[in-house]
N, C-alpha and C. Protein backbone atom coordinates (compact mmCIF):
# COMPACT_ATOMS: atom_id res chain seq x y z
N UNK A 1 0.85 -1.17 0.00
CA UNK A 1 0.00 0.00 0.00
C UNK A 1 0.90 1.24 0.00
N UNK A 2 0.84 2.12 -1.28
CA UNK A 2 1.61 3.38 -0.81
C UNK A 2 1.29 4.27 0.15
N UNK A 3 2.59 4.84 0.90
CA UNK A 3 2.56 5.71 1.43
C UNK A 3 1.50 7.12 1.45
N UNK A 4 0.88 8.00 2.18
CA UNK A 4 0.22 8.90 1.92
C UNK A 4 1.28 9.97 2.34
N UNK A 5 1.33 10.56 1.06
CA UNK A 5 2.25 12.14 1.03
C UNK A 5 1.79 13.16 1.93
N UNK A 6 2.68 13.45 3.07
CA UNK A 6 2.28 14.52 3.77
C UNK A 6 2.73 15.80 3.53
N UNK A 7 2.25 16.83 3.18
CA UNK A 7 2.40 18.10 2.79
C UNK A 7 2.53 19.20 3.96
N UNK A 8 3.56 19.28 4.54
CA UNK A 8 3.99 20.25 5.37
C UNK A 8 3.57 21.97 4.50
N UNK A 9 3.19 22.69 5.51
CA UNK A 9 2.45 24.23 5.42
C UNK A 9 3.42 24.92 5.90
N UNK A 10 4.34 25.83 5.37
CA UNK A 10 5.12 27.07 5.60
C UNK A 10 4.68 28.09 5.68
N UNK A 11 3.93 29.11 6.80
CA UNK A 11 2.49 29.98 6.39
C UNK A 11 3.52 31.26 5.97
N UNK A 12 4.99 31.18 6.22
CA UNK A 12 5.56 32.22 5.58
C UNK A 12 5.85 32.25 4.30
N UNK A 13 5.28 31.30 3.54
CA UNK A 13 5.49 30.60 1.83
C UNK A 13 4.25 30.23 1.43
N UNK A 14 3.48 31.02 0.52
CA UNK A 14 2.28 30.53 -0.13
C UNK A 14 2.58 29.89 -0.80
N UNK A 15 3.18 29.30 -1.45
CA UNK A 15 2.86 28.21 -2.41
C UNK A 15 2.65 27.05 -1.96
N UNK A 16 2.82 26.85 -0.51
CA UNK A 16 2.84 25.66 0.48
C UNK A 16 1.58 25.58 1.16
N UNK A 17 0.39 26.87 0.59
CA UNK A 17 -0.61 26.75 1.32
C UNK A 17 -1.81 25.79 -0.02
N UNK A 18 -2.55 25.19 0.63
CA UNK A 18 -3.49 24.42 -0.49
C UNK A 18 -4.76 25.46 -0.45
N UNK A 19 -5.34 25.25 -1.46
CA UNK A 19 -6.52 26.10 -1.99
C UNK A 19 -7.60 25.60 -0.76
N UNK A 20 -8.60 26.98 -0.66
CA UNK A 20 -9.13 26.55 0.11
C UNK A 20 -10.65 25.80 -0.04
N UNK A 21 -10.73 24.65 1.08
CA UNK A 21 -12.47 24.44 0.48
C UNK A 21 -13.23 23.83 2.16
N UNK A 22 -14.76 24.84 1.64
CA UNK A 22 -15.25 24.61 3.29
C UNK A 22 -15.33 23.10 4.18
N UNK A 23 -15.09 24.05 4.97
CA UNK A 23 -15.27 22.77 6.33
C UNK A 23 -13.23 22.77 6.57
N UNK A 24 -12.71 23.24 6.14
CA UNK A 24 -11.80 22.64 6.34
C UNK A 24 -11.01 23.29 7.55
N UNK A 25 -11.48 24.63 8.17
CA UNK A 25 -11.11 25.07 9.79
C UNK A 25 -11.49 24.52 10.78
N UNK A 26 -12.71 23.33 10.43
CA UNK A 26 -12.94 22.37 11.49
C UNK A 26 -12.16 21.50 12.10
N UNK A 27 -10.76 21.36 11.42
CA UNK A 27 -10.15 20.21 12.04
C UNK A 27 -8.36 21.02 11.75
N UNK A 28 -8.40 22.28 11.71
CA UNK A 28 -6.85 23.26 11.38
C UNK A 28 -6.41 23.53 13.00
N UNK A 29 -5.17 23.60 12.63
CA UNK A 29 -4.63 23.90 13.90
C UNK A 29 -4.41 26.09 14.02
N UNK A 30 -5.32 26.03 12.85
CA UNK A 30 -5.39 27.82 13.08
C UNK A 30 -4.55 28.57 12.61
N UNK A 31 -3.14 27.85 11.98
CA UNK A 31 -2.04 28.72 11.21
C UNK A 31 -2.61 30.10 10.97
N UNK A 32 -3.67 30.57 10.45
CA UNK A 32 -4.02 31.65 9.64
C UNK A 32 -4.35 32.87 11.15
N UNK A 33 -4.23 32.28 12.25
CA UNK A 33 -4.29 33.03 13.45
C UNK A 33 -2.60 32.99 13.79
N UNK A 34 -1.73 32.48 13.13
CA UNK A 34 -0.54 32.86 13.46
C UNK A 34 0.15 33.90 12.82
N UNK A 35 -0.47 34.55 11.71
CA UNK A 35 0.28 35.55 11.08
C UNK A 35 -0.44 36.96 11.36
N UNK A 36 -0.10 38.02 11.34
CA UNK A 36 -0.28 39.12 11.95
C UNK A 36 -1.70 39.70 11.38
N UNK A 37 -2.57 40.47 12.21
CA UNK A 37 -3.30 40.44 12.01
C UNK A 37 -3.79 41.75 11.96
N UNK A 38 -4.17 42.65 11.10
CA UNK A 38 -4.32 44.23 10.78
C UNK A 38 -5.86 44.91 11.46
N UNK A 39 -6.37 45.73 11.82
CA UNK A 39 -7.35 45.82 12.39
C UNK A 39 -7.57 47.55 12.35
N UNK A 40 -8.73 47.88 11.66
CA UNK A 40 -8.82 49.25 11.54
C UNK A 40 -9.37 49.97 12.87
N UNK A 41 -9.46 51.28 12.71
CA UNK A 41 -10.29 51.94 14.17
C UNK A 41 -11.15 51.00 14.64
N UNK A 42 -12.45 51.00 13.45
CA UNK A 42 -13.58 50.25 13.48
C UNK A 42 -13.81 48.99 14.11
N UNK A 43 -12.69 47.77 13.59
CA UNK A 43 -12.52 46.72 13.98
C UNK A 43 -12.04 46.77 15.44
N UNK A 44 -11.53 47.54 15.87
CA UNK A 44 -10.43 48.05 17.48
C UNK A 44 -11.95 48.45 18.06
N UNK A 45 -12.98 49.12 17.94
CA UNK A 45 -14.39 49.88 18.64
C UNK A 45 -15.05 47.97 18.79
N UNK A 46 -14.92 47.54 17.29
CA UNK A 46 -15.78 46.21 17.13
C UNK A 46 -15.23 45.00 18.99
N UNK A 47 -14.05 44.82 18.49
CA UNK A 47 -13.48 44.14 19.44
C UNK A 47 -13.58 45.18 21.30
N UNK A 48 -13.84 45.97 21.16
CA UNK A 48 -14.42 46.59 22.47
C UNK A 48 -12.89 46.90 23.36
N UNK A 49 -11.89 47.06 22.09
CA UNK A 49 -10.60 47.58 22.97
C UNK A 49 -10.51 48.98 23.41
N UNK A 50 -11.54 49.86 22.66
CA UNK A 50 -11.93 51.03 22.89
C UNK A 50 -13.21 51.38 22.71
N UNK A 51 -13.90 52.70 22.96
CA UNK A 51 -15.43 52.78 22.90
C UNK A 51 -15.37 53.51 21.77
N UNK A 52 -16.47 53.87 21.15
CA UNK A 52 -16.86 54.72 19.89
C UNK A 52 -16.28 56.02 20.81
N UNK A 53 -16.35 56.73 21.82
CA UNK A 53 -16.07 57.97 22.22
C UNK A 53 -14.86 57.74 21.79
N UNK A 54 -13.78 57.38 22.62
CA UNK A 54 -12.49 57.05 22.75
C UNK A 54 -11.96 57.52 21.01
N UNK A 55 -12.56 56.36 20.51
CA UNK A 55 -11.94 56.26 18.92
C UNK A 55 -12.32 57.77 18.11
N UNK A 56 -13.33 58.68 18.87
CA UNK A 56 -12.31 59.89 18.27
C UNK A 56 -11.78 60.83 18.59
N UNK A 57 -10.76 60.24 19.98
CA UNK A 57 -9.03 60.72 20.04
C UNK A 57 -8.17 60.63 19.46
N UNK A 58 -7.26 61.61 19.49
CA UNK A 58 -6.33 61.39 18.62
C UNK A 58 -5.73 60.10 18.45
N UNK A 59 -5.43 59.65 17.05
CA UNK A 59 -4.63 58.26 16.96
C UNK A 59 -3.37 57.94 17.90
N UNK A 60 -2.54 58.69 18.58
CA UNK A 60 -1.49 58.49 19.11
C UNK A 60 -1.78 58.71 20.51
N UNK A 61 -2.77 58.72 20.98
CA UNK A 61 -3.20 58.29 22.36
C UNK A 61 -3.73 56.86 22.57
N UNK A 62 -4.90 56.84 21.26
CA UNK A 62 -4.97 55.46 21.13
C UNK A 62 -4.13 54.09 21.23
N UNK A 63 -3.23 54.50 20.54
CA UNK A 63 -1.85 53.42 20.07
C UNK A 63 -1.14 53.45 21.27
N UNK A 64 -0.96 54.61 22.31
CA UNK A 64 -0.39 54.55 23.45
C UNK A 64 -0.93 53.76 24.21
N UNK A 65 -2.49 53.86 24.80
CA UNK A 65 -3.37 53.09 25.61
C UNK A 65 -3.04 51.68 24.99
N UNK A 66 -3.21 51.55 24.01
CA UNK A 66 -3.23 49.63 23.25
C UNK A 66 -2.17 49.30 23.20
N UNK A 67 -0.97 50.03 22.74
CA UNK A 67 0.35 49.10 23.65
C UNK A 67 0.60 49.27 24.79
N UNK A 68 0.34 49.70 25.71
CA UNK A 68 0.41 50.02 27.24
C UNK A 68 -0.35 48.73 27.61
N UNK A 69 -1.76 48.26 27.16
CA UNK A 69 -2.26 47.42 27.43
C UNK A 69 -1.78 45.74 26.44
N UNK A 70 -1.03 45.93 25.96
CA UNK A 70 -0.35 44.76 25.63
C UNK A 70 -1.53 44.07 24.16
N UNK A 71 -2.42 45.52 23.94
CA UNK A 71 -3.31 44.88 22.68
C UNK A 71 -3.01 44.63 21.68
N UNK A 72 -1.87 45.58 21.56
CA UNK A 72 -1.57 45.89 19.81
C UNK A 72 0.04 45.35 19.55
N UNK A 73 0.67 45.16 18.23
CA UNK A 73 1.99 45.36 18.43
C UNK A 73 2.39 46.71 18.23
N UNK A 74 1.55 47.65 17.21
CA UNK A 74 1.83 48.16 16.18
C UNK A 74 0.85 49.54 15.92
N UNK A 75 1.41 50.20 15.30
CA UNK A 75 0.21 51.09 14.18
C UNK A 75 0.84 51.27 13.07
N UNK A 76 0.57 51.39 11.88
CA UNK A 76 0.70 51.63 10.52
C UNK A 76 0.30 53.25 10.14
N UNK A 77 0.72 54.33 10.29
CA UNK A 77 -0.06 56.31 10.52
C UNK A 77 -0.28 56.33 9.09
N UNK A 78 0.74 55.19 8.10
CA UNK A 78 0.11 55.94 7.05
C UNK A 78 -1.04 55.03 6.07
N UNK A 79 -1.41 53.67 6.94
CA UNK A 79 -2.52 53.20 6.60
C UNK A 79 -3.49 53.14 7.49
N UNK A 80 -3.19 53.68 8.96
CA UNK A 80 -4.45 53.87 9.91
C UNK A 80 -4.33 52.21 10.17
N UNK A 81 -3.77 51.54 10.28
CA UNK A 81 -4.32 50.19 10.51
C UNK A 81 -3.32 50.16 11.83
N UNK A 82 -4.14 48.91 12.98
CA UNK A 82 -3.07 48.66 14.05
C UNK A 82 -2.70 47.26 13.81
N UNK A 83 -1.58 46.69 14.26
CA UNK A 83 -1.44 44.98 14.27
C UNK A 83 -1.46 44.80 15.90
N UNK A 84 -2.81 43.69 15.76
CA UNK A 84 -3.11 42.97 16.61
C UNK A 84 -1.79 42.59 17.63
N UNK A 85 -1.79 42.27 18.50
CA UNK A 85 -0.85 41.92 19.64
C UNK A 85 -0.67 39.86 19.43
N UNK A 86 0.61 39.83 19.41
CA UNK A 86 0.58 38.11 19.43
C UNK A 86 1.50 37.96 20.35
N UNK A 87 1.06 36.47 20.98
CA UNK A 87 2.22 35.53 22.05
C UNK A 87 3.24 35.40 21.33
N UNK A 88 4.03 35.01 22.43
CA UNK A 88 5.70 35.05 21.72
C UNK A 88 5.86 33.36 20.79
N UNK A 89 4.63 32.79 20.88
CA UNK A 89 4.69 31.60 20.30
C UNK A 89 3.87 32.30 18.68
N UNK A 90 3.75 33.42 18.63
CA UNK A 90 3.16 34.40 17.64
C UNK A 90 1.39 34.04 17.28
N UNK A 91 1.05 33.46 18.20
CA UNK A 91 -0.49 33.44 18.27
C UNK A 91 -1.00 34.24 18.46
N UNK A 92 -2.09 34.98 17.67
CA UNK A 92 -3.26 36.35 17.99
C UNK A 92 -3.04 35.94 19.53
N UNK A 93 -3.31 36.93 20.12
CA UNK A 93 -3.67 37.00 22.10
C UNK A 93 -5.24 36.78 21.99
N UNK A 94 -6.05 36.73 20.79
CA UNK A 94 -7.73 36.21 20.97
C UNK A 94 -7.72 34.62 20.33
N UNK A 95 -6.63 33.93 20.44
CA UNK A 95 -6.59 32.65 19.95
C UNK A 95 -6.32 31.61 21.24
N UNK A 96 -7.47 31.08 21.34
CA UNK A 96 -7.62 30.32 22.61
C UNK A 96 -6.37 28.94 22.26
N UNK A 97 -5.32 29.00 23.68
CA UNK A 97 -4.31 28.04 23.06
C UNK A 97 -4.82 26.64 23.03
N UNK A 98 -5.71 26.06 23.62
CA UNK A 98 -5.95 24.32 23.86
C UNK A 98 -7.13 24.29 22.69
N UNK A 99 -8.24 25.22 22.93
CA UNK A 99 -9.09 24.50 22.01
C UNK A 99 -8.33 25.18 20.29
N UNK A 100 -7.35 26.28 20.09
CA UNK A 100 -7.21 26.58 18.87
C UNK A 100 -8.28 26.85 18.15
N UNK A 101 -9.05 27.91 18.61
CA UNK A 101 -9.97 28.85 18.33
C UNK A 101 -10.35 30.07 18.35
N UNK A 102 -10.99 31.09 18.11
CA UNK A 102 -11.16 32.58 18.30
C UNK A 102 -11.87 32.53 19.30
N UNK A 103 -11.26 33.40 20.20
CA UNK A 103 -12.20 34.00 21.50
C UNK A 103 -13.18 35.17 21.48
N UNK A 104 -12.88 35.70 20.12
CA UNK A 104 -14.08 36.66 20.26
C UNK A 104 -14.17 37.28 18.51
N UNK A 105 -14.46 35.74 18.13
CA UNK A 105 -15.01 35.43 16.60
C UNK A 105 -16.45 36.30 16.39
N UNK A 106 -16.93 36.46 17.33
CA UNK A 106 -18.02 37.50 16.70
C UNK A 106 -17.90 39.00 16.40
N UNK A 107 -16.79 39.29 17.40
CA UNK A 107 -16.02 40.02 16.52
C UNK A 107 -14.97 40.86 16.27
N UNK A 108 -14.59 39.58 15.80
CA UNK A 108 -13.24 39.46 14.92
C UNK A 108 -13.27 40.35 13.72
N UNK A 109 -11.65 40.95 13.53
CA UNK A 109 -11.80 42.20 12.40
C UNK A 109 -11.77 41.78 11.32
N UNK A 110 -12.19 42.73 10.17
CA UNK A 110 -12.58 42.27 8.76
C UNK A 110 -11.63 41.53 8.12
N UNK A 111 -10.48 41.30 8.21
CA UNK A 111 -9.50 40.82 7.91
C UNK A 111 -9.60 39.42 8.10
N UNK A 112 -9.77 39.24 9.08
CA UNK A 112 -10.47 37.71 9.51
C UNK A 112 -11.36 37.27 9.11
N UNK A 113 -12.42 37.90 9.01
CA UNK A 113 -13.83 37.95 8.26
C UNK A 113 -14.03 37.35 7.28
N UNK A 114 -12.98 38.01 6.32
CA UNK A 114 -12.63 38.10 5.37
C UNK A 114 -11.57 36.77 4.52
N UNK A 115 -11.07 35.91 5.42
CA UNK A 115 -10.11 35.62 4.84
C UNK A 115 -10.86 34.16 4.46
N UNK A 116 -10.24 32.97 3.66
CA UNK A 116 -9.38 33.08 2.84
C UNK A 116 -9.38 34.16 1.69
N UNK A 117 -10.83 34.63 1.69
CA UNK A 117 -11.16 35.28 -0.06
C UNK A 117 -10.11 36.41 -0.23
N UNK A 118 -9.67 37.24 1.33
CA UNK A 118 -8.25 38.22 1.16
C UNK A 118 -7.54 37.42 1.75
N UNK A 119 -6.26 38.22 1.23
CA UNK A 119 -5.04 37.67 2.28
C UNK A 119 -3.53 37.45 1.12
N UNK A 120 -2.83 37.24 1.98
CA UNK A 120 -1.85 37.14 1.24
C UNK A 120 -1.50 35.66 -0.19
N UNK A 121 -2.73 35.09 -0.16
CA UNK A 121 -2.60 34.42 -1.39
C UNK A 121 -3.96 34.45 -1.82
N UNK A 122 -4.84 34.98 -2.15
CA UNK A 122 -6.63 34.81 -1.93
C UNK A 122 -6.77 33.50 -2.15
N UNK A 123 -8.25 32.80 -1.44
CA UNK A 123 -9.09 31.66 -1.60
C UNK A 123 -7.50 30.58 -1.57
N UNK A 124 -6.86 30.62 -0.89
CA UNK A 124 -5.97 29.55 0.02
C UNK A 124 -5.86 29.54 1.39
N UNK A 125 -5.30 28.85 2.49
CA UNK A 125 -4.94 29.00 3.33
C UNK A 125 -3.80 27.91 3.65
N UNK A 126 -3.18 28.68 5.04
CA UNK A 126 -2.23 27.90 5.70
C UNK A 126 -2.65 26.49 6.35
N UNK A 127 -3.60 26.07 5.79
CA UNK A 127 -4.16 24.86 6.66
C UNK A 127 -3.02 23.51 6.73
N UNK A 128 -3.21 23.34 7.82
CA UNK A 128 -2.75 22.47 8.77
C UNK A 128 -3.48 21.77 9.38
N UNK A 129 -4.02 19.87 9.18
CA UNK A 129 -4.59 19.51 10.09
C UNK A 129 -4.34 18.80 11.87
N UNK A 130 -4.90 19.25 12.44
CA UNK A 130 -4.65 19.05 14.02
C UNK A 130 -4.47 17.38 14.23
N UNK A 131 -3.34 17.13 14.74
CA UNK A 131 -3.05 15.76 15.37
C UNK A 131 -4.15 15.26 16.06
């Protein structure tokens, strides 16, 4: 009986990611929660890291409060976008580590929303299935 070819996922190398088709985050170990994750004002009010008041302070108070609080890594001033905050194992900080799931998938920023259809290879992903 031949062997079944196992296809190792490099999520820093798309060509290593397989096309995507549903059902198939049911059984992923979440790769696509390991790469950084962009999040506009909107998405930052959505996720309740700040209130609609808040969000219209100036951007650089904002970005102060959210890395002070260990939310963000990042801001982008000249795309307005922040990057999400990850563990040093580079997991989103809303990626539950045992079950390898979103903690607050309802809502999660468009980017996520959004993906595979955006992203850095469209309609692929880093999938990986869970041992």
């Amino acid at each position: 009986m031949p062997k079944k070819k196992i296809t190792l996922v490099n999520i820093n190398d798309t060509s290593t990611w397989p096309r995507y088709k549903s059902g198939m985050c049911d059984d992923c170990v979440a790769n696509c929660c390991r790469m950084p994750v962009e999040a506009t004002i909107d998405d930052i009010v959505r996720l309740e890291l700040i209130t609609p008041f808040e969000a219209t302070d100036k951007v650089r108070l904002i970005v102060r409060k959210l890395k002070k609080l260990q939310l963000i890594d990042g801001h982008n001033p000249s795309r307005n976008v922040f990057t999400i905050a990850r563990r040093p194992n580079l997991d989103c900080i809303f990626l539950d580590p045992q079950s390898r799931r979103c903690t607050v998938y309802e809502k999660r920023p468009e980017i996520c929303r959004n993906h595979p259809e955006v992203g850095p290879r469209p309609n692929h992903c880093a999938y990986q299935k869970r041992d």
